[in-house]
C-alpha atoms as a PDB file:
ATOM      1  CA  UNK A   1     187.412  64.844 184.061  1.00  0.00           C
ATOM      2  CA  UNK A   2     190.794  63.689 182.678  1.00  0.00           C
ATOM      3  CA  UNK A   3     193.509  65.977 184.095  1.00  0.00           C
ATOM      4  CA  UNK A   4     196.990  66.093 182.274  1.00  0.00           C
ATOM      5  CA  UNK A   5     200.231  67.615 183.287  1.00  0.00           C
ATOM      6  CA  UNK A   6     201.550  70.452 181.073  1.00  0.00           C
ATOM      7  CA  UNK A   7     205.164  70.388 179.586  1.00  0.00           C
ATOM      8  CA  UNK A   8     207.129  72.676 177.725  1.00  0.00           C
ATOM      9  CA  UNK A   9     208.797  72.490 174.694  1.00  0.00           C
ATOM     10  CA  UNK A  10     211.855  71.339 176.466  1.00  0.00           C
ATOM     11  CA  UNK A  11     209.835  68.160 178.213  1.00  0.00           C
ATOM     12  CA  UNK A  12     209.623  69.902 181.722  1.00  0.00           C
ATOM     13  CA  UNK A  13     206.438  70.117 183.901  1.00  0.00           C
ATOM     14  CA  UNK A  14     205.063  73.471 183.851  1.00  0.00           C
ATOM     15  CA  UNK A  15     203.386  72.719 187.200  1.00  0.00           C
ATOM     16  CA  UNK A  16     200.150  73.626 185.429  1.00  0.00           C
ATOM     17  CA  UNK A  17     197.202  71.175 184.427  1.00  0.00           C
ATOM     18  CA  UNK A  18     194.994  71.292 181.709  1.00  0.00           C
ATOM     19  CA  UNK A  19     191.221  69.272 181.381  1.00  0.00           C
ATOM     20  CA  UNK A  20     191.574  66.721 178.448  1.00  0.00           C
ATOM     21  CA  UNK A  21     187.952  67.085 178.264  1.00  0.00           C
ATOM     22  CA  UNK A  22     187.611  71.274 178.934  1.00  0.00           C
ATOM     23  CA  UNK A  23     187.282  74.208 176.806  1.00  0.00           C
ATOM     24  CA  UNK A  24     191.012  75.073 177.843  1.00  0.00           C
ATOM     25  CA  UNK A  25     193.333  73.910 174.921  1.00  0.00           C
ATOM     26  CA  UNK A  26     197.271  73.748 174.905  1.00  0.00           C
ATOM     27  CA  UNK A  27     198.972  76.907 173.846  1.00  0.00           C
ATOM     28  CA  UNK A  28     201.872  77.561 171.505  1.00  0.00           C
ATOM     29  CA  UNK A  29     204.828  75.364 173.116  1.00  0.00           C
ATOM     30  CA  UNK A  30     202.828  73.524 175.506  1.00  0.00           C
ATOM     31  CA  UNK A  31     202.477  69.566 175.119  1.00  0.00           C
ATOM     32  CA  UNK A  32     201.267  66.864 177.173  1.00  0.00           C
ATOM     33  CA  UNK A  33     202.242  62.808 177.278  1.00  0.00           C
ATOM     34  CA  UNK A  34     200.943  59.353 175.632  1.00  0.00           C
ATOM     35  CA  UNK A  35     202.919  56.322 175.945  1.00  0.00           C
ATOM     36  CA  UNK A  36     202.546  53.476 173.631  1.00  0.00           C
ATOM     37  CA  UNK A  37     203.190  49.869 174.240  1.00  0.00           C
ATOM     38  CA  UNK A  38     204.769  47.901 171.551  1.00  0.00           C
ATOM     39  CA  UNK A  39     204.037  43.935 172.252  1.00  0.00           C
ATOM     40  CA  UNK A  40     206.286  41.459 170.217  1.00  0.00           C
ATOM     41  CA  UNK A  41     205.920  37.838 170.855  1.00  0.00           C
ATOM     42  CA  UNK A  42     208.546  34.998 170.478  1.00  0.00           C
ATOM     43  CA  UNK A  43     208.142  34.915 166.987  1.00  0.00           C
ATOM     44  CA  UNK A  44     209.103  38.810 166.830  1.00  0.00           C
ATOM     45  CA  UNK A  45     205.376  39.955 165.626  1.00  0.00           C
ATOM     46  CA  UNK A  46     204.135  43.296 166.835  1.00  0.00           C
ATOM     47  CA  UNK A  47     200.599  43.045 168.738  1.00  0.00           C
ATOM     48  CA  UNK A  48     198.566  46.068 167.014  1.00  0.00           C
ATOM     49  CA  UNK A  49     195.165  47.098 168.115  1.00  0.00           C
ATOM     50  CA  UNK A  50     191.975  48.605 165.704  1.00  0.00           C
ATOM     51  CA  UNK A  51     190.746  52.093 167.221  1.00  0.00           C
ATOM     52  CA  UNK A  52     186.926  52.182 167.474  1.00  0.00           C
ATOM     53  CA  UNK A  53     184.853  54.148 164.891  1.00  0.00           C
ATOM     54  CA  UNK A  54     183.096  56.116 168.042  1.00  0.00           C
ATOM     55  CA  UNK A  55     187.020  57.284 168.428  1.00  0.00           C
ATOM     56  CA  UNK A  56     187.364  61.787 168.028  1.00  0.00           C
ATOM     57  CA  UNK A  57     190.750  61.175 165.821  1.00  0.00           C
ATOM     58  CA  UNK A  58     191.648  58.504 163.640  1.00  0.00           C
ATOM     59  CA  UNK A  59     188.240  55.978 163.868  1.00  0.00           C
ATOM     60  CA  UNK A  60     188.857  52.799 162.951  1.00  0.00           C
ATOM     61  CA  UNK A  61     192.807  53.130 162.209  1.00  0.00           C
ATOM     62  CA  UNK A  62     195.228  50.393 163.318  1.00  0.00           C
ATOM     63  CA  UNK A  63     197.730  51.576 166.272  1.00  0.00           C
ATOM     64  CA  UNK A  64     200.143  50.520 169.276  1.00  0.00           C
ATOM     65  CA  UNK A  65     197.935  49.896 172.730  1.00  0.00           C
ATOM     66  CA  UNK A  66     198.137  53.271 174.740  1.00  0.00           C
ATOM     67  CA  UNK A  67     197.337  56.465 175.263  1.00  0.00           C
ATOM     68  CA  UNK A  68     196.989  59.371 177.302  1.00  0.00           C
ATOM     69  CA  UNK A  69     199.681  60.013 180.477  1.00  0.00           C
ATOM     70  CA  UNK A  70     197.150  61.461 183.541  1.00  0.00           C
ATOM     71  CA  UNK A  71     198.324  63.941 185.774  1.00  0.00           C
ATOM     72  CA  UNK A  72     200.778  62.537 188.723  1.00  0.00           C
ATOM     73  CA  UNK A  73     201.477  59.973 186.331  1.00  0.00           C
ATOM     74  CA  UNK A  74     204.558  58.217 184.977  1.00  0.00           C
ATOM     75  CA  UNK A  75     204.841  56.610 181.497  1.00  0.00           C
ATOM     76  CA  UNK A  76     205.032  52.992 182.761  1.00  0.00           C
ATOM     77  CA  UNK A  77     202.529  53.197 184.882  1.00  0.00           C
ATOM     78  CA  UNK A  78     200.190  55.258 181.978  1.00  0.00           C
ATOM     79  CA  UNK A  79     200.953  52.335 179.184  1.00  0.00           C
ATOM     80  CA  UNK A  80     200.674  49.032 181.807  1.00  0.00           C
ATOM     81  CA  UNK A  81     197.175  50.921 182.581  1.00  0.00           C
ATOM     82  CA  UNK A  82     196.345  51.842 178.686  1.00  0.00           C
ATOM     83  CA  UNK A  83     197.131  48.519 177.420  1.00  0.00           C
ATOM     84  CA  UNK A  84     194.855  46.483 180.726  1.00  0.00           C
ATOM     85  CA  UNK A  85     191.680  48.804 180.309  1.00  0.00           C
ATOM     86  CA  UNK A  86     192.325  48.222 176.259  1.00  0.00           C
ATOM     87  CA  UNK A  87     193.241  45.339 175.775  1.00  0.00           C
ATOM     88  CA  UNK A  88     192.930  43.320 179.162  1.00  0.00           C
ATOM     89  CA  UNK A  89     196.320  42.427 178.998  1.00  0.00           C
ATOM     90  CA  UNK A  90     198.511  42.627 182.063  1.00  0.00           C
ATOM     91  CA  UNK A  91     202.024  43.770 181.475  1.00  0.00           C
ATOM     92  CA  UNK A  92     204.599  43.668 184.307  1.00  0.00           C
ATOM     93  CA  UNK A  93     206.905  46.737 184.634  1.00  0.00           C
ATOM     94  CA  UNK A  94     209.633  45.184 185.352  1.00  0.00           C
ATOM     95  CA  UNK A  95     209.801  43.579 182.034  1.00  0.00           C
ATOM     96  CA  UNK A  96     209.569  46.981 180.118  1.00  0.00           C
ATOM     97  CA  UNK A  97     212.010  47.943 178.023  1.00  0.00           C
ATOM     98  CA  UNK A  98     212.169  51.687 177.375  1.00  0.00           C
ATOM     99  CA  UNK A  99     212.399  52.528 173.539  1.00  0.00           C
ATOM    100  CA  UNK A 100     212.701  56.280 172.333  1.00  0.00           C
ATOM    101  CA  UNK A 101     210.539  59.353 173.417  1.00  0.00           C
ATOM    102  CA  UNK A 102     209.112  61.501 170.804  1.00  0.00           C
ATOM    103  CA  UNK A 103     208.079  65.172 170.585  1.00  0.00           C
ATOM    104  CA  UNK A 104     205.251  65.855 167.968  1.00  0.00           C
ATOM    105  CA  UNK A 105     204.346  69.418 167.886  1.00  0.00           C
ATOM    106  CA  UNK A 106     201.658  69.699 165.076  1.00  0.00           C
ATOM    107  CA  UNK A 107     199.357  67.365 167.635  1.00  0.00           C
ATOM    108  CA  UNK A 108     201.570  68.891 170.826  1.00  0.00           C
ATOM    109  CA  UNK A 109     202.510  65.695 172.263  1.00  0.00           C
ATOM    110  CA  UNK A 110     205.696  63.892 174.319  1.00  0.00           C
ATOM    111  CA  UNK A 111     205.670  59.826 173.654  1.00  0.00           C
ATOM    112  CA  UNK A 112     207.378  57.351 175.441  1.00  0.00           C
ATOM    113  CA  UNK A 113     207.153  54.363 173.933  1.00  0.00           C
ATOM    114  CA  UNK A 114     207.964  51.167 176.025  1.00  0.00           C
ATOM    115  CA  UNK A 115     208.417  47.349 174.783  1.00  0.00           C
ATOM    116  CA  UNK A 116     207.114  44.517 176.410  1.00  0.00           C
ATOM    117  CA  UNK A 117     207.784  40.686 175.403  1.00  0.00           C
ATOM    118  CA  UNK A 118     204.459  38.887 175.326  1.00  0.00           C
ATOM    119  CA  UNK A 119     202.774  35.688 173.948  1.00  0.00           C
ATOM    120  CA  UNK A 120     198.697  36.624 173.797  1.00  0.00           C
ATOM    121  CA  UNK A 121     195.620  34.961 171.846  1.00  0.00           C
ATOM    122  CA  UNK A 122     193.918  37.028 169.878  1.00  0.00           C
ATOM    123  CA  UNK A 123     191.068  35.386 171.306  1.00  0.00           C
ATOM    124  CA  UNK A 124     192.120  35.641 174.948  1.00  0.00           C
ATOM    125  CA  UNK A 125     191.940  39.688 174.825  1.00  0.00           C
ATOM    126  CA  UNK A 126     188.994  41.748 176.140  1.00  0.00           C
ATOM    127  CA  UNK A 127     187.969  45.119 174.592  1.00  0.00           C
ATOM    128  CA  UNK A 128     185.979  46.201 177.893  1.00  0.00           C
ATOM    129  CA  UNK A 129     186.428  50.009 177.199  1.00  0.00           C
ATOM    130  CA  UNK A 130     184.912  50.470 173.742  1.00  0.00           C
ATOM    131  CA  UNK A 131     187.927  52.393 172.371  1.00  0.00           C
ATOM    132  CA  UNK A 132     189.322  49.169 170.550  1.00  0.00           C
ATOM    133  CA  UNK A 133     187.475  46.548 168.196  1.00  0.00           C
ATOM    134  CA  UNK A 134     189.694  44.664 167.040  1.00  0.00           C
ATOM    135  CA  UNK A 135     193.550  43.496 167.618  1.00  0.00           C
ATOM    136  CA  UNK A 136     195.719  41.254 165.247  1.00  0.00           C
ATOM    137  CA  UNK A 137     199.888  40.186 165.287  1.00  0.00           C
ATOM    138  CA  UNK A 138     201.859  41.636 162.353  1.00  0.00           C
ATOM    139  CA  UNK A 139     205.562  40.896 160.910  1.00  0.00           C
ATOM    140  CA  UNK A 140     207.411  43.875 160.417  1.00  0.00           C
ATOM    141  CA  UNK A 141     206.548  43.705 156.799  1.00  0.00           C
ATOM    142  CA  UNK A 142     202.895  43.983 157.483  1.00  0.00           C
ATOM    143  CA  UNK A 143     203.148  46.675 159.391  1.00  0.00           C
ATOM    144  CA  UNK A 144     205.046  48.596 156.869  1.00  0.00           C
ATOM    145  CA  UNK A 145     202.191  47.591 154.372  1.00  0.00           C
ATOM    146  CA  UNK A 146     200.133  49.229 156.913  1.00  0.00           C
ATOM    147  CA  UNK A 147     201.526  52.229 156.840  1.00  0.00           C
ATOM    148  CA  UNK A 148     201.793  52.604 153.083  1.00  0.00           C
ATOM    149  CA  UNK A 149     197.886  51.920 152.790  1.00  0.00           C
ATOM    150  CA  UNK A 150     197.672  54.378 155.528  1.00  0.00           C
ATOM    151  CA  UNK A 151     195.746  51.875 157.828  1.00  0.00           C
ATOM    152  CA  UNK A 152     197.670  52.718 161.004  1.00  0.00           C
ATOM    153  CA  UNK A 153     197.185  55.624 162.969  1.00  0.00           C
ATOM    154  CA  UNK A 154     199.354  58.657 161.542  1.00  0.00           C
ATOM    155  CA  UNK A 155     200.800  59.232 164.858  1.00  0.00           C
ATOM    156  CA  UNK A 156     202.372  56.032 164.651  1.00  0.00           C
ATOM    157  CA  UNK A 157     206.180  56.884 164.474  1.00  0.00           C
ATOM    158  CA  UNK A 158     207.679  53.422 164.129  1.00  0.00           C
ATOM    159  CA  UNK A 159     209.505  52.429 161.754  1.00  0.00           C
ATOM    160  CA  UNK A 160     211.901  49.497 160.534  1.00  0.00           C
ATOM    161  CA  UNK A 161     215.209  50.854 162.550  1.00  0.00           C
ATOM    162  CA  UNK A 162     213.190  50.823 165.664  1.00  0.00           C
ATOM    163  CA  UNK A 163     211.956  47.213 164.877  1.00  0.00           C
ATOM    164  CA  UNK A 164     215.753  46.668 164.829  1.00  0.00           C
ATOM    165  CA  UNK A 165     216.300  47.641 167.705  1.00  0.00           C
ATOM    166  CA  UNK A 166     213.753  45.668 169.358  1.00  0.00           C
ATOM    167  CA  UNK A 167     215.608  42.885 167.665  1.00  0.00           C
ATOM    168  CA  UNK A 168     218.726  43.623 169.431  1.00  0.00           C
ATOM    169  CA  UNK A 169     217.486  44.040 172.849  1.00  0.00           C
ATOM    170  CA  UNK A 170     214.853  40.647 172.469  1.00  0.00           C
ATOM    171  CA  UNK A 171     218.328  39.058 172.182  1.00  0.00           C
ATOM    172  CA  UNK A 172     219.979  40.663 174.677  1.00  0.00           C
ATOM    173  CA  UNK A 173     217.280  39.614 177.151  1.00  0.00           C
ATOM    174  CA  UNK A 174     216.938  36.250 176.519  1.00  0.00           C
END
């Protein structure tokens, strides 16, 4: 049982819960939160991850580390979680950097997306979870290739302005 908080169209709690994994499904103008962690390391190359083909939506598509927000749950705490049973990689919150949230209502959905500055090996990750196979570094021109060949998840909602302004706040934090 995966519980998740219920929000409203407005992003406020309902006070209601819904079962990821129940018969209940959202209704009309209810949504729930994912977070998304979007790793760039000193050279400015976003760490993306390779969903697994067991995976309900979008096997096998390229993506940000993340995922679902549980009940009781913040954001920050939701991606730093995500990204260590994922990946294995241990973010600090206090180096997040908050980027944008997003409200997508065809797949009824708040995202906060968060940035963290880290230097990983490939090889040094662990995929203990079985939702991710694989996990490479991109450039930003990569990633847009990516998207084009529709590799990366469609839920993706990153684009070249928000690479941008990762740019500008790397440089304001170093």
């Amino acid at each position: 049982m995966e519980l998740w908080d219920i929000y409203n169209k407005d992003n406020k709690k309902t006070g209601n819960v819904i079962d990821r994994y129940g018969n209940q499904r959202l209704k009309e103008g209810e949504y729930h939160y994912i977070t998304q962690a979007v790793i760039v390391n000193s050279k400015g190359d976003m760490l993306i991850s390779k969903r697994s083909k067991t995976k309900a939506k979008f096997p096998l598509m390229w993506e940000f580390g993340g995922g679902s927000v549980k009940a009781g749950e913040n954001t920050l705490d939701a991606v730093v979680r995500e990204t260590r049973e994922e990946l294995g990689i241990k973010l600090n919150k206090e180096e997040a950097i908050f980027l944008k949230t997003i409200r997508n209502d065809k797949y009824k959905y708040f995202k906060d997306m968060w940035m963290f500055r880290k230097d990983i090996k490939i090889k040094d990750l662990n995929f203990t979870d079985n939702e991710v196979i694989d996990a490479k570094w991109v450039t930003i021109e990569e990633f847009e290739n990516m998207c084009k060949n529709n590799e990366m998840t469609p839920i993706i909602e990153f684009d070249r302005n928000d690479y941008k302004t990762i740019e500008t706040l790397i440089y304001k934090k170093t």
